[in-house]
Protein backbone atom coordinates (compact mmCIF):
# COMPACT_ATOMS: atom_id res chain seq x y z
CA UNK A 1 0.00 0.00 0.00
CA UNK A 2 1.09 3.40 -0.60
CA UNK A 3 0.32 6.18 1.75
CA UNK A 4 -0.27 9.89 0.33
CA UNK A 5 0.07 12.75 2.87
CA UNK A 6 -1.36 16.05 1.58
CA UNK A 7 0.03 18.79 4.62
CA UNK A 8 -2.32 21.32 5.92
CA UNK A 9 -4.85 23.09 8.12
CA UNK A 10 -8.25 21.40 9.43
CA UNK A 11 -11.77 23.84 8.80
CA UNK A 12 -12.69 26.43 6.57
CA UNK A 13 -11.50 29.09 7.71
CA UNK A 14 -8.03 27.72 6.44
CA UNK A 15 -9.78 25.83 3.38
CA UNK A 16 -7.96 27.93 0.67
CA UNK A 17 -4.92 29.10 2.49
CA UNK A 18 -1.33 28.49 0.76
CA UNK A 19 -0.30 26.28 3.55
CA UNK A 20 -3.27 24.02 2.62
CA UNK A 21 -2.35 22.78 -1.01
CA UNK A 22 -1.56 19.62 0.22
CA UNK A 23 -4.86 18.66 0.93
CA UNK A 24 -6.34 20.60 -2.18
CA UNK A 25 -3.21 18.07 -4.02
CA UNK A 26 -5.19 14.93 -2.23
CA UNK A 27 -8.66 16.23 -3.34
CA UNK A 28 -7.60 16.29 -6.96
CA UNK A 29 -6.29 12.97 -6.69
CA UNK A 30 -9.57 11.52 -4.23
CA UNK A 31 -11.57 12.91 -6.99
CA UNK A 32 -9.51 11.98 -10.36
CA UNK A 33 -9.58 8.60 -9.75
CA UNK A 34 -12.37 8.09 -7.20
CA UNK A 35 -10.98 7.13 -4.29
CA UNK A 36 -13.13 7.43 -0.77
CA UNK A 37 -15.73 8.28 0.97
CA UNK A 38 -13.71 10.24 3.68
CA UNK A 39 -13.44 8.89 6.84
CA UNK A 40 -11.91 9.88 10.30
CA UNK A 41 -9.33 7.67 10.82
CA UNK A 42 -5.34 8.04 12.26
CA UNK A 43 -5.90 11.57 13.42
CA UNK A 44 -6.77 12.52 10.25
CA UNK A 45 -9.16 12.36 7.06
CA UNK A 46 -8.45 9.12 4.94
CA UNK A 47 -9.60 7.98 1.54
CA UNK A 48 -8.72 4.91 0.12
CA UNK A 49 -9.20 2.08 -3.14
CA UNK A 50 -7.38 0.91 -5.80
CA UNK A 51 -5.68 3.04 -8.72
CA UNK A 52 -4.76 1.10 -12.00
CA UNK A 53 -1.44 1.74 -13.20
CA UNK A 54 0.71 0.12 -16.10
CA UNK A 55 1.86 -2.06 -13.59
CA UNK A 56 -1.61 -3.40 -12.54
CA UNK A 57 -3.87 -2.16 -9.49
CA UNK A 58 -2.03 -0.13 -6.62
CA UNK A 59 -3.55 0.22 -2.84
CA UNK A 60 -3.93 3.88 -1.83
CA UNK A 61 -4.43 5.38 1.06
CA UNK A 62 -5.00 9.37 0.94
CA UNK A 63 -4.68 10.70 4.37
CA UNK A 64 -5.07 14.78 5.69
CA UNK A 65 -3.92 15.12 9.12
CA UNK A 66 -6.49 16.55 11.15
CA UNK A 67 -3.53 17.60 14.08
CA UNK A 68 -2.92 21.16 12.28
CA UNK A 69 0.02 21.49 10.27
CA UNK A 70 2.98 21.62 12.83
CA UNK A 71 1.90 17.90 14.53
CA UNK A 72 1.23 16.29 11.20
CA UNK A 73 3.72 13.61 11.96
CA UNK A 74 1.44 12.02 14.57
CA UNK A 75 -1.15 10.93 11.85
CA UNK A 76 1.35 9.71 9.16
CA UNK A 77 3.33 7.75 11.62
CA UNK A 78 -0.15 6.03 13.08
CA UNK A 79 -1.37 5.19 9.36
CA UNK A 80 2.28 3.51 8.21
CA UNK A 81 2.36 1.90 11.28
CA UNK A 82 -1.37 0.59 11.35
CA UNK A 83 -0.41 -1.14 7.84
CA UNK A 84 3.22 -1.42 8.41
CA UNK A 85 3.79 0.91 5.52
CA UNK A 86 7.79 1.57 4.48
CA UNK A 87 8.93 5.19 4.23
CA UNK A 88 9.77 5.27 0.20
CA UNK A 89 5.74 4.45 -0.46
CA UNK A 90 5.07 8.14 1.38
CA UNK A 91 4.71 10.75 -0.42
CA UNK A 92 3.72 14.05 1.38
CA UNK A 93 2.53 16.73 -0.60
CA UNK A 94 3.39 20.45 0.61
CA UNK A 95 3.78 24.00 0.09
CA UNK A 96 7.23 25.16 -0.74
CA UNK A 97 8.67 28.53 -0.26
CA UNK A 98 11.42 28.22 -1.60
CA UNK A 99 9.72 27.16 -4.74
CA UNK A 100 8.15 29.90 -7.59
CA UNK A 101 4.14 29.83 -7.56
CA UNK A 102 3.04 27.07 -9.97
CA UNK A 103 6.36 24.97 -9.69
CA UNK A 104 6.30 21.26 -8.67
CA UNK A 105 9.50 19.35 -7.56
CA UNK A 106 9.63 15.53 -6.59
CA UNK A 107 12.58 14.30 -4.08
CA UNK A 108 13.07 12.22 -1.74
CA UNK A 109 14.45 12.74 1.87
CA UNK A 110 16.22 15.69 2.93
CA UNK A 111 16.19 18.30 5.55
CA UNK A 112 12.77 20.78 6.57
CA UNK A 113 13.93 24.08 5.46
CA UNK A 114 12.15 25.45 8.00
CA UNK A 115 8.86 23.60 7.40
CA UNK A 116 7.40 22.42 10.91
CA UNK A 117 4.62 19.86 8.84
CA UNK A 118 7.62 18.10 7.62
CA UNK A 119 9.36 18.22 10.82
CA UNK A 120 7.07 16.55 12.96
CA UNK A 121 6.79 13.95 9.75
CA UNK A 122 10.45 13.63 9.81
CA UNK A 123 10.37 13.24 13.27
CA UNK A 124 8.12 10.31 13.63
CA UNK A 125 8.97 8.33 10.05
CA UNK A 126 12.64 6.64 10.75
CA UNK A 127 13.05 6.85 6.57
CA UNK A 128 13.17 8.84 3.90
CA UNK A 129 10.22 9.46 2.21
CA UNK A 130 8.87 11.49 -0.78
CA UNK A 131 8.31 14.41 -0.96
CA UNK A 132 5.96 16.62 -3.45
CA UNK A 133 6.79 20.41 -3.18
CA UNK A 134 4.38 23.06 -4.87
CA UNK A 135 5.92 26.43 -5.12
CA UNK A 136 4.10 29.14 -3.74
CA UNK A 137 6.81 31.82 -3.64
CA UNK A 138 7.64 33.50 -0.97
CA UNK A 139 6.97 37.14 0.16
CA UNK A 140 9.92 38.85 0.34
CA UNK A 141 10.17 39.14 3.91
CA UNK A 142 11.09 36.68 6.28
CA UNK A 143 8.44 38.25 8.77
CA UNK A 144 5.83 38.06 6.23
CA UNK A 145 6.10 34.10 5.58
CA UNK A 146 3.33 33.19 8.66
CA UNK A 147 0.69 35.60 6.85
CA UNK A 148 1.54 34.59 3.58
CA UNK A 149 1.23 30.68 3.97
CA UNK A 150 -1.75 31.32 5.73
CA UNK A 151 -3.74 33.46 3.22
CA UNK A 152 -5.86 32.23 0.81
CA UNK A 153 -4.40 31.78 -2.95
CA UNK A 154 -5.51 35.28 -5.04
CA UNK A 155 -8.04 34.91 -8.02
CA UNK A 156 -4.52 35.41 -10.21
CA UNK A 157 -3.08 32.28 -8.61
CA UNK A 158 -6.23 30.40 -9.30
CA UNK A 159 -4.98 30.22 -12.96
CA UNK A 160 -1.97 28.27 -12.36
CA UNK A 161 -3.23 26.28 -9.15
CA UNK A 162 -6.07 24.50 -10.66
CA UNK A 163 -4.20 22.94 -13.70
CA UNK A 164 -1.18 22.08 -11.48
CA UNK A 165 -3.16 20.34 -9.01
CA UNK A 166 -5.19 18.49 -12.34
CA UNK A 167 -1.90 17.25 -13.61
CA UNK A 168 -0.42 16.00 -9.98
CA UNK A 169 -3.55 13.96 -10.02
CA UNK A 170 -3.60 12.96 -13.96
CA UNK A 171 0.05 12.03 -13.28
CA UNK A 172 -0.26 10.03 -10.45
CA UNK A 173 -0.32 6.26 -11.30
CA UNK A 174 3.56 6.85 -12.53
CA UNK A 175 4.64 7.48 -8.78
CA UNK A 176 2.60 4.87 -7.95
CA UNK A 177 4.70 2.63 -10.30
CA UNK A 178 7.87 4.42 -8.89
CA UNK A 179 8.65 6.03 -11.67
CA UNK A 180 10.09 9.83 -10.07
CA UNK A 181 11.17 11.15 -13.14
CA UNK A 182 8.28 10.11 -15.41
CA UNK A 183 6.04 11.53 -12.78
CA UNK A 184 7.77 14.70 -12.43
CA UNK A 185 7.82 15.33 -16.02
CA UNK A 186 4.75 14.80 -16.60
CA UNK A 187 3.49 16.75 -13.95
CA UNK A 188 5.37 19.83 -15.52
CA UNK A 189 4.38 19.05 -18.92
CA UNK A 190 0.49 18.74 -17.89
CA UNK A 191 0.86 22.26 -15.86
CA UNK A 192 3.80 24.58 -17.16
CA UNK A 193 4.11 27.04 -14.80
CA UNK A 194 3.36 30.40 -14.89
């Protein structure tokens, strides 16, 4: 089984924040290729079924951490321990800073930058794991980054976030297959940025 971690926020009063794309990235997917109903489960909001790939069917389980963004690491570790689940099949999907709005990298381990979802994940997953990163910029000022990552995305950034988040989830039986770099290219390809 393979267990897909989109980071953010639980309510709506953080539904379209930056910080949330992560669970907007599992929605897309939950919805592309009908996976669900959502259920409380691990601390968090799961979806699961079967995806077909070119490899045959895959297991997936979806899961949004329900313990706010900084404590997400609680709910991943529960869910890959509940089905004994090894560290290279997660993939968490984030925002990146460091990133240009409407960019999408693919990698696997390294450090937080600063990101206190993937710390806590990193804390309680002895592994590396995947890691999807969609850019949303960054504002300039280092004092600015907790009011930036929490507002919503602008009408403007609509234009670029809805066909990235169609082509993470169009693209998504090649990671499933472990194939990074097809994944990854097709993921730009699908959504060039802006």
């Amino acid at each position: 089984m393979h267990l897909i971690v989109g980071l953010g926020n639980p309510g709506g009063k953080y539904a379209g924040n930056r910080h949330n794309v992560g669970f907007m990235a599992l929605d897309a997917i939950a919805e592309d290729w009908r996976l669900g109903p959502w259920k409380s489960r691990f601390q968090g909001q799961t979806a699961e079924g079967v995806v077909e790939t070119g490899q045959g069917p895959k297991k997936v389980l979806l899961l949004k951490p329900q313990t706010y963004y900084n404590e997400a690491g609680r709910s991943v570790a529960e869910a890959a321990r509940f089905y004994k689940i090894d560290p290279a099949d997660i993939l968490v999907f984030h925002d990146e800073l460091d990133l240009a709005p409407g960019k999408f990298r693919l990698k696997t381990g390294g450090g937080h930058a600063g990101n206190n979802g993937l710390r806590s994940t990193k804390a309680h997953i002895a592994g590396d794991f995947k890691r999807g990163r969609i850019g949303i910029g960054h504002p300039g000022d280092k004092n600015q980054v907790t009011n930036w990552v929490l507002g919503d995305f602008s009408k403007a950034e609509g234009e670029w976030l809805g066909p990235l988040l169609d082509a993470i989830a169009r693209a998504f039986p090649l990671i499933l297959e472990g194939n990074e770099d097809a994944f990854q290219t097709k993921v730009t390809h699908l959504a060039p940025a802006p």
